[in-house]
Protein backbone atom coordinates (compact mmCIF):
# COMPACT_ATOMS: atom_id res chain seq x y z
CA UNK A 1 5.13 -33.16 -22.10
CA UNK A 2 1.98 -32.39 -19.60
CA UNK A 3 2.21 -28.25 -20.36
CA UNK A 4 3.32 -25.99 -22.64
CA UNK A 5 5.06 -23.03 -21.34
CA UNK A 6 5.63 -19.43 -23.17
CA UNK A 7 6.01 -15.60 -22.52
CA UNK A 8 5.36 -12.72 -24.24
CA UNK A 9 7.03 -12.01 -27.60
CA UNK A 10 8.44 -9.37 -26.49
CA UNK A 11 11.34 -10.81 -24.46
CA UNK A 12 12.96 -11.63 -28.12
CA UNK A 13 13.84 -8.06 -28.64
CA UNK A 14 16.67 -8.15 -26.22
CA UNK A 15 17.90 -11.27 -26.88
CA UNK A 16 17.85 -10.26 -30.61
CA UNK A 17 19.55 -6.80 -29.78
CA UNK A 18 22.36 -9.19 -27.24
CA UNK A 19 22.98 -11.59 -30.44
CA UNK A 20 23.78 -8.82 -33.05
CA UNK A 21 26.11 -7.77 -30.48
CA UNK A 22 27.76 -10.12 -29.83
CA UNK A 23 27.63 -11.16 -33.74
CA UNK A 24 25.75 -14.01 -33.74
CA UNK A 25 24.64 -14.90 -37.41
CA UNK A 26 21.10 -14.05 -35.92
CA UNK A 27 17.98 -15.79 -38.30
CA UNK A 28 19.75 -19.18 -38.33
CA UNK A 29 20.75 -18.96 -34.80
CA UNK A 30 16.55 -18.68 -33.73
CA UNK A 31 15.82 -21.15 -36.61
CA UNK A 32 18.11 -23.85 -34.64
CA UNK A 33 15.80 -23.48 -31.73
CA UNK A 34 12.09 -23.23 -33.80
CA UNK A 35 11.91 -19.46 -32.93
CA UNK A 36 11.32 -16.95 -36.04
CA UNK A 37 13.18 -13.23 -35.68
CA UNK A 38 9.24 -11.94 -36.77
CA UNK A 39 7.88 -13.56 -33.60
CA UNK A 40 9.58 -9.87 -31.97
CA UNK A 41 7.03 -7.84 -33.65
CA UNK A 42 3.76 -9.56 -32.24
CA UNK A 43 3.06 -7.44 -28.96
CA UNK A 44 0.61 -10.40 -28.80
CA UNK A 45 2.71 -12.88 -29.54
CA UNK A 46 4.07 -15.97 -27.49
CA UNK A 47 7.27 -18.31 -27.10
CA UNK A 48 8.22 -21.05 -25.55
CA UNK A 49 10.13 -20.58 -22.75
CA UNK A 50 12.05 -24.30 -23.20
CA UNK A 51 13.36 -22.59 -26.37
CA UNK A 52 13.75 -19.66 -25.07
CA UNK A 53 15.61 -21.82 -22.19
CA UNK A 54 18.23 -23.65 -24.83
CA UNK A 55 18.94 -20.29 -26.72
CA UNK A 56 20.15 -18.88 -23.86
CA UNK A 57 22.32 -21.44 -22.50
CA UNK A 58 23.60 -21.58 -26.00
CA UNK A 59 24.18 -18.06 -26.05
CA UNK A 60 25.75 -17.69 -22.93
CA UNK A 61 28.33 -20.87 -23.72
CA UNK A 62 29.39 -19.27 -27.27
CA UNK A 63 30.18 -16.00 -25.04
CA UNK A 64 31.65 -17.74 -22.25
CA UNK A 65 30.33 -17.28 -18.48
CA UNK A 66 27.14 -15.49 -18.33
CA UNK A 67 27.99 -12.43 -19.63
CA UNK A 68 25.11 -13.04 -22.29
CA UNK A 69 22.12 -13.38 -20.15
CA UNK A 70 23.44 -10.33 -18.24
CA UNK A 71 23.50 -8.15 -21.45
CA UNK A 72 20.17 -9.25 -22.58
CA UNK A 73 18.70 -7.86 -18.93
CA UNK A 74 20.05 -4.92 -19.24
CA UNK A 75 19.13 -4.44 -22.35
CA UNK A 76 15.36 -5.12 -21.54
CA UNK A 77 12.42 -2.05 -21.53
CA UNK A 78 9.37 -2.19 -20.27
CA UNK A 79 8.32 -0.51 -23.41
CA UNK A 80 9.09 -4.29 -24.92
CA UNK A 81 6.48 -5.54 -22.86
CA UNK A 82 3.96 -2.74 -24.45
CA UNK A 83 0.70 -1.84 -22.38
CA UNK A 84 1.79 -4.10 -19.77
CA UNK A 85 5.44 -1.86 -20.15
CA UNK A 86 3.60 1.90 -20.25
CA UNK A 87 1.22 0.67 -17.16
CA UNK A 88 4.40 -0.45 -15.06
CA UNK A 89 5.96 2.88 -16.02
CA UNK A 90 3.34 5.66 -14.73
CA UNK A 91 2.76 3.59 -11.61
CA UNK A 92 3.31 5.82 -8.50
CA UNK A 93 5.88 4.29 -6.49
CA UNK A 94 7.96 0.82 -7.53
CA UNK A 95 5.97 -0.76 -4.87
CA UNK A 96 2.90 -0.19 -6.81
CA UNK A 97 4.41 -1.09 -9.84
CA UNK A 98 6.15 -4.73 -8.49
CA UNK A 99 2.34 -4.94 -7.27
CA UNK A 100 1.17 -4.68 -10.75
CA UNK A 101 3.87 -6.82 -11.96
CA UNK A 102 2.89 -9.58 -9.84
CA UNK A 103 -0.69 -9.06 -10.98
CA UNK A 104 -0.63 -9.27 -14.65
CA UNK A 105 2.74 -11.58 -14.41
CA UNK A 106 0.48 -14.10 -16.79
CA UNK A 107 0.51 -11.48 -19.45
CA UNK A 108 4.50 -12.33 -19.35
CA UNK A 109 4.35 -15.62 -19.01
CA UNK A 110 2.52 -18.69 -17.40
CA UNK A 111 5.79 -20.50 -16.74
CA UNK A 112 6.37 -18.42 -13.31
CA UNK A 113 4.08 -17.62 -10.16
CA UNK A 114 5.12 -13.57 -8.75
CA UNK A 115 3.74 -12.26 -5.33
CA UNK A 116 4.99 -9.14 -3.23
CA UNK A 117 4.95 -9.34 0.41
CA UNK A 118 5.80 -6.46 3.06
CA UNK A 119 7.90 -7.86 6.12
CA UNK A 120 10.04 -6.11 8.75
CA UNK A 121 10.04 -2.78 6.69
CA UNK A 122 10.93 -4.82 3.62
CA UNK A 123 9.22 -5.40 0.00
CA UNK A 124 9.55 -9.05 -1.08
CA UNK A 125 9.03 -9.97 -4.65
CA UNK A 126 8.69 -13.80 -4.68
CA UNK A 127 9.30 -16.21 -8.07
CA UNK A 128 7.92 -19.38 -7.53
CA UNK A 129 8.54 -21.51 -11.05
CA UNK A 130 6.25 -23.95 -12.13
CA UNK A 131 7.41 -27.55 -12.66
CA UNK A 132 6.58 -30.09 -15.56
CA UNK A 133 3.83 -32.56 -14.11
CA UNK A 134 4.97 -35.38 -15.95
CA UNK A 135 8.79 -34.68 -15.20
CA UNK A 136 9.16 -32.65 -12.12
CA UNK A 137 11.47 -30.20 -14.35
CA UNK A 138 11.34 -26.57 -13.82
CA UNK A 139 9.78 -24.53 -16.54
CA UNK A 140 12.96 -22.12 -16.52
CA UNK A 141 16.27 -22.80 -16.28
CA UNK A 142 18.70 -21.17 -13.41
CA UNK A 143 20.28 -18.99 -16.53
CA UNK A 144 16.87 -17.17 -17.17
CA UNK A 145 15.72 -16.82 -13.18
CA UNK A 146 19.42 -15.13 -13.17
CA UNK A 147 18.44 -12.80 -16.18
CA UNK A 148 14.86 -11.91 -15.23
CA UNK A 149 16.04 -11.33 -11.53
CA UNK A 150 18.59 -8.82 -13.67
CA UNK A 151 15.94 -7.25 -15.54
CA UNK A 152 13.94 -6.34 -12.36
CA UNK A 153 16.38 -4.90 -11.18
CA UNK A 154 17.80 -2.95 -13.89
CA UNK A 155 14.29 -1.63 -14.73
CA UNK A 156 13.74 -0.58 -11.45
CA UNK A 157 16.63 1.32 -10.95
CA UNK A 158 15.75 3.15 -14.13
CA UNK A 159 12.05 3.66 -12.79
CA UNK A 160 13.85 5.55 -10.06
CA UNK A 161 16.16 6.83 -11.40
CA UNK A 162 18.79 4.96 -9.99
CA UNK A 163 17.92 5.99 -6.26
CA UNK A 164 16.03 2.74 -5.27
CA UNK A 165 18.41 -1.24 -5.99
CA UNK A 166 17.58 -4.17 -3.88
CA UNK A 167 19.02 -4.96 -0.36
CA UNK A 168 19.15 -9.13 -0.81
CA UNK A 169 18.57 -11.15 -3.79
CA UNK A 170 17.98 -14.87 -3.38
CA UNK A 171 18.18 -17.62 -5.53
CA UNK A 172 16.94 -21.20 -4.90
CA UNK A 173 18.89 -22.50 -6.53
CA UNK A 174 23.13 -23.85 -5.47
CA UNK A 175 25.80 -21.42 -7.34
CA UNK A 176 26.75 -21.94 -10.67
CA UNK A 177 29.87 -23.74 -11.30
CA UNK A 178 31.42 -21.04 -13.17
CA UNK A 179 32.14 -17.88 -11.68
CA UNK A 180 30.74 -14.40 -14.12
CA UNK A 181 32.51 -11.37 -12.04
CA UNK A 182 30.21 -8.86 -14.34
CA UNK A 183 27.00 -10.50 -13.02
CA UNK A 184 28.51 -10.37 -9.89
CA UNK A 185 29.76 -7.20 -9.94
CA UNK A 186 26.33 -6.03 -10.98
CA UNK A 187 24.30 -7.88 -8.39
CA UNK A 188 26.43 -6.50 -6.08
CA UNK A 189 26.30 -2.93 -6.55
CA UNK A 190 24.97 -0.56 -3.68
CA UNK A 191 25.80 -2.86 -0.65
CA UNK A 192 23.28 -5.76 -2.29
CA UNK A 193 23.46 -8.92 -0.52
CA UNK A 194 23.32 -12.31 -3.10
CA UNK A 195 22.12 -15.75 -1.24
CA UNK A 196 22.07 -19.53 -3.02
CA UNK A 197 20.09 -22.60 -1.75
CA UNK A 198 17.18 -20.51 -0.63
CA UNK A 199 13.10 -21.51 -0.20
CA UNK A 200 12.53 -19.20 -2.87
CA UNK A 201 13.88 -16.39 -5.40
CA UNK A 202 13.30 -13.12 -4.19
CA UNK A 203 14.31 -9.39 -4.72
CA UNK A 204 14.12 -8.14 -1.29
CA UNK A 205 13.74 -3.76 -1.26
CA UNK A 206 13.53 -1.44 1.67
CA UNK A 207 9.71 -0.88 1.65
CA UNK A 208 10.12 3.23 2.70
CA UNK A 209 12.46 4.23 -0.53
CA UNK A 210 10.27 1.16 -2.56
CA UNK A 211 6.83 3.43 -1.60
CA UNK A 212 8.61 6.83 -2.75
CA UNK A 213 6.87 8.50 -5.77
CA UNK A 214 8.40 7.65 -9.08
CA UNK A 215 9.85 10.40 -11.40
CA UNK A 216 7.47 9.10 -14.18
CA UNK A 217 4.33 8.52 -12.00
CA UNK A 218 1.37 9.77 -13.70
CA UNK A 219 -2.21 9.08 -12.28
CA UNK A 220 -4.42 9.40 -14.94
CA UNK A 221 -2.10 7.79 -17.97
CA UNK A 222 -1.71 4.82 -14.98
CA UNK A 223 -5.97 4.62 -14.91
CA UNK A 224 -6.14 4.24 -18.63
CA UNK A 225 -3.50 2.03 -18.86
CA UNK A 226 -5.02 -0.24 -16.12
CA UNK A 227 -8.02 -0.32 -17.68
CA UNK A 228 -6.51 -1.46 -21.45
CA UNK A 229 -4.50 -3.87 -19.72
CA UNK A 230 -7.61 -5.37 -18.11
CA UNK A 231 -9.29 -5.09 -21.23
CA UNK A 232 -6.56 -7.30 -22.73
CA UNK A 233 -6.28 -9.57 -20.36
CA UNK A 234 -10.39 -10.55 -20.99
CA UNK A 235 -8.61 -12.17 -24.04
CA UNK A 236 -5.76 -13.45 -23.33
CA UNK A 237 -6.80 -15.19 -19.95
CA UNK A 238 -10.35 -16.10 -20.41
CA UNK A 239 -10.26 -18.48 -17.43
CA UNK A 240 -9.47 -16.19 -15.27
CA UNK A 241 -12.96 -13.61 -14.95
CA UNK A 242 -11.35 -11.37 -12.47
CA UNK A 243 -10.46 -8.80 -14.87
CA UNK A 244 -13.95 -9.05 -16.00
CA UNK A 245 -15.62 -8.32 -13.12
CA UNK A 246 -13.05 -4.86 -12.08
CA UNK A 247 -13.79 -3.85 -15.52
CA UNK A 248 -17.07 -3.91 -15.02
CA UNK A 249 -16.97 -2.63 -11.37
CA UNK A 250 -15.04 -0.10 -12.38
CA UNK A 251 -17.72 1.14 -14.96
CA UNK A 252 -20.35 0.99 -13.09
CA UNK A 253 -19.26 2.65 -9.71
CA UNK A 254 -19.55 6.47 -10.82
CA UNK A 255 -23.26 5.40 -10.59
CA UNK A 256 -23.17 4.13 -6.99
CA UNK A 257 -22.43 0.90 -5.61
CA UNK A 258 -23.04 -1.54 -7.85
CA UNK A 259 -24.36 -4.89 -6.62
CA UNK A 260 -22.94 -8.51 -7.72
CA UNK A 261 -26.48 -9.80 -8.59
CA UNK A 262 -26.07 -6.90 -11.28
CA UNK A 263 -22.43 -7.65 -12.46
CA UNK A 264 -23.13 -11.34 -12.77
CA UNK A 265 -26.27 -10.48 -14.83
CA UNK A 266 -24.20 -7.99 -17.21
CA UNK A 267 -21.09 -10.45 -17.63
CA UNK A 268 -23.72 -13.26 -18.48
CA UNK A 269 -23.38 -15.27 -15.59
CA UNK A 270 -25.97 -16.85 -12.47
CA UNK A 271 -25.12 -14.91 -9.20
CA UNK A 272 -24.15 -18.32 -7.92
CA UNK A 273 -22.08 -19.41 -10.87
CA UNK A 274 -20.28 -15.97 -10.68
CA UNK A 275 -19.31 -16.71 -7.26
CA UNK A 276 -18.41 -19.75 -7.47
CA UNK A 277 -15.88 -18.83 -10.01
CA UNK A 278 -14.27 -16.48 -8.06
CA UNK A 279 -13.94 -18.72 -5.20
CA UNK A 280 -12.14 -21.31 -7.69
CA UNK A 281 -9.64 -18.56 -8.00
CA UNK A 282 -9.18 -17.54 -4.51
CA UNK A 283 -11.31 -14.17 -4.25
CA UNK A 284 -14.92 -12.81 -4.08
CA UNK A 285 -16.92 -10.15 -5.29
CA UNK A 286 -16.71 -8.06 -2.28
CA UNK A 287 -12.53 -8.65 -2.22
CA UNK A 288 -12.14 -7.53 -5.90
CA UNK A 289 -15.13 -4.24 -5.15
CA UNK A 290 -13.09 -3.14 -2.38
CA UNK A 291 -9.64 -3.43 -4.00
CA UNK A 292 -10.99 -1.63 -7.02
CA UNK A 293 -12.20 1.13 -5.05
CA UNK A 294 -9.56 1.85 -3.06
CA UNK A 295 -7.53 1.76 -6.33
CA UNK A 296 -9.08 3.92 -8.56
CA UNK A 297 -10.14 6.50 -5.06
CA UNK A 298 -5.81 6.91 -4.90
CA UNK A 299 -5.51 7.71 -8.02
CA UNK A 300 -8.32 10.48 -8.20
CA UNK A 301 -7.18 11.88 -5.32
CA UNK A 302 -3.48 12.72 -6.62
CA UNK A 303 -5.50 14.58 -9.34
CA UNK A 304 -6.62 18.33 -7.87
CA UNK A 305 -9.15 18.94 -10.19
CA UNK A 306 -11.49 16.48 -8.12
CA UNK A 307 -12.64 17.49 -4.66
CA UNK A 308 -12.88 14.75 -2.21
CA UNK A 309 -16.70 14.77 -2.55
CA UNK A 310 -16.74 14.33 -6.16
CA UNK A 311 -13.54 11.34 -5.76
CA UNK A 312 -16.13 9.56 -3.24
CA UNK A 313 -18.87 9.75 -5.69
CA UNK A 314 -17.27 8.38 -8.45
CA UNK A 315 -16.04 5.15 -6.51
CA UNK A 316 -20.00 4.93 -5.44
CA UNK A 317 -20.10 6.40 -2.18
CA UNK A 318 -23.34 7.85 -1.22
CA UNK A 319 -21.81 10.43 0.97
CA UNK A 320 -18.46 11.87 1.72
CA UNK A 321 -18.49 11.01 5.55
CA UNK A 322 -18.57 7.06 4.25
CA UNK A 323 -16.25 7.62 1.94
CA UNK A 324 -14.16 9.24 4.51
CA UNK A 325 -14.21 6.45 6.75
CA UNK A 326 -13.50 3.72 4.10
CA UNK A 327 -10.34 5.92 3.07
CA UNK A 328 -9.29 5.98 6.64
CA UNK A 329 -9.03 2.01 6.58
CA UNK A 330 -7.10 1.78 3.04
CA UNK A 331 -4.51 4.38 4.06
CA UNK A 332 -4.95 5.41 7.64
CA UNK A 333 -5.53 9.03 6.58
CA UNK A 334 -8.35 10.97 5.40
CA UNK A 335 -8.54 12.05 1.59
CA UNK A 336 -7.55 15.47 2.19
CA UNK A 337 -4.62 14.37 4.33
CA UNK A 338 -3.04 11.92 1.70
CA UNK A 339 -3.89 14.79 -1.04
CA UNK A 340 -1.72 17.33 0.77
CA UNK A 341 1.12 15.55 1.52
CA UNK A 342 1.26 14.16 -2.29
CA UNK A 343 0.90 17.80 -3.52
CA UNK A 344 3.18 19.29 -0.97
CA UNK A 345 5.73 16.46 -0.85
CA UNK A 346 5.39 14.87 -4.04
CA UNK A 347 5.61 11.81 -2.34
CA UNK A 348 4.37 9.80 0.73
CA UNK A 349 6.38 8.53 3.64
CA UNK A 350 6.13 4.74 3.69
């Protein structure tokens, strides 16, 4: 086999919590498929998602239908997931959380591609699986696109508090033989539309309710989750030196605007080698500088005890008239603007 495919540990714990259940005998049960009931309490830990793959269709034949990998979504937290979880949770809006999601989605597992797209007043979250090289197989089976399409969902609902489903969900692949009236039933719910055969899978939101505040937004608890998440990432994805360099952006810009001859000398790296490396994965200094700033400028702003001036200076603007100007371009409304209608509102019109 060319690759090895796994996600995070933490997907066991509802699939553990689905099998006692349903009363599977569960330790022997994992042991048939080389996955050990432990492997749950590693918040670092990994699995393969071909075993993960046979489990479930196991699962879900002993039960009958589907009604297996349907329980096992909705039994899924984000706290499972844990920093990645907590970040996800204090994000301000589910757009900027299904952002995040797509961001970090390697944290959860290398076996899937995730990007969000706005279109015709609509939030697209794309899955685009990966295939075996040698094989052409996909790295998960139809059974867990189904589930983790469920699982979005589920969790976003509970972000927002169940004001906020999808409008379409779309599946690549044809409909399963079998019909499951509770997964239907729950894809269903809220006028949902459900589409087979597509280009891609996609949860498809109305972008205005999608860029409402969340109940559980919190700005500063978001920052310092960001950060340990980046922080962990360093580790886990060392090929990847993107988090590297908006961790050390990020450090650096409450002391002006820091260049990338200085970054690439503090992360150990030639100015040219440090850009070539972020070419190879499809971004730049200057892309990842102006992302982090607008970023981390949002998120100071929704916290009063900053005045604009002091927000500008600590994402390394000079003066407030520049920082002005660049806040103009990321939200089409001046700091003081996009403070007032978060305080006054508690949320911002999409």
């Amino acid at each position: 086999m060319s690759a090895e495919y796994s996600a995070l540990s933490g997907f066991l714990i509802p699939i553990i919590m689905s099998m006692k259940k349903f009363e599977f005998d569960v330790e022997p049960t994992l042991s048939r498929f080389g996955i050990l009931e432990s492997e749950a309490n590693n918040p670092e830990g990994r699995v393969s998602v071909d075993r993960l793959g046979d489990l479930f269709a196991f699962c879900n034949k002993e039960v009958g239908g589907r009604a297996f990998g349907l329980d096992v979504a909705q039994n899924f937290r984000l706290s499972t997931l844990h920093i990645f979880g907590y970040a996800i949770q204090s994000s301000y809006s589910l757009k900027d959380a299904l952002e995040q999601f797509a961001k970090y989605r390697r944290m959860l597992s290398n076996s899937v591609q995730i990007h969000t797209r706005v279109e015709n007043a609509k939030l697209f979250v794309e899955f685009d699986v990966e295939r075996y090289k040698d094989s052409g197989r996909l790295a998960l089976t139809p059974q867990i696109i189904e589930a983790l399409s469920i699982g979005v969902i589920s969790q976003s609902r509970e972000m927002m508090s169940g004001y906020i489903g999808p409008i379409d969900i779309k599946f690549s692949f044809d409909p399963f033989s079998e019909p499951c009236p509770e997964v239907a039933s729950y894809l269903l719910e809220k006028d949902c539309t459900v589409e087979y055969q597509c280009e891609k899978n996609a949860i498809v939101f109305d972008l205005q309710l999608a860029s409402l505040q969340s109940p559980g937004s919190n700005p500063l608890m978001n920052m310092v989750h960001t950060k340990l998440l980046n922080t962990f990432m360093e580790r886990f994805d060392r090929s990847n030196i993107t988090y590297l360099v908006e961790n050390k952006i990020a450090e650096e810009l409450r002391y002006g605007n820091p260049s990338q001859s200085k970054i690439a000398e503090e992360l150990g790296y030639s100015l040219r080698n440090l850009q070539r490396r972020l070419r190879e994965q499809g971004t730049s200094f200057k892309d990842i500088l102006e992302e982090t700033r607008k970023n981390l400028a949002t998120t100071y702003i929704r916290q009063p005890q900053y005045t604009i001036s002091e927000v500008g200076h600590m994402v390394g603007f000079s003066n407030v008239a520049n920082f002005n100007r660049a806040f103009r371009r990321w939200e089409d409304c001046s700091p003081g603007e996009y403070r007032e209608r978060y305080l006054s509102k508690g949320r911002l019109t999409a």
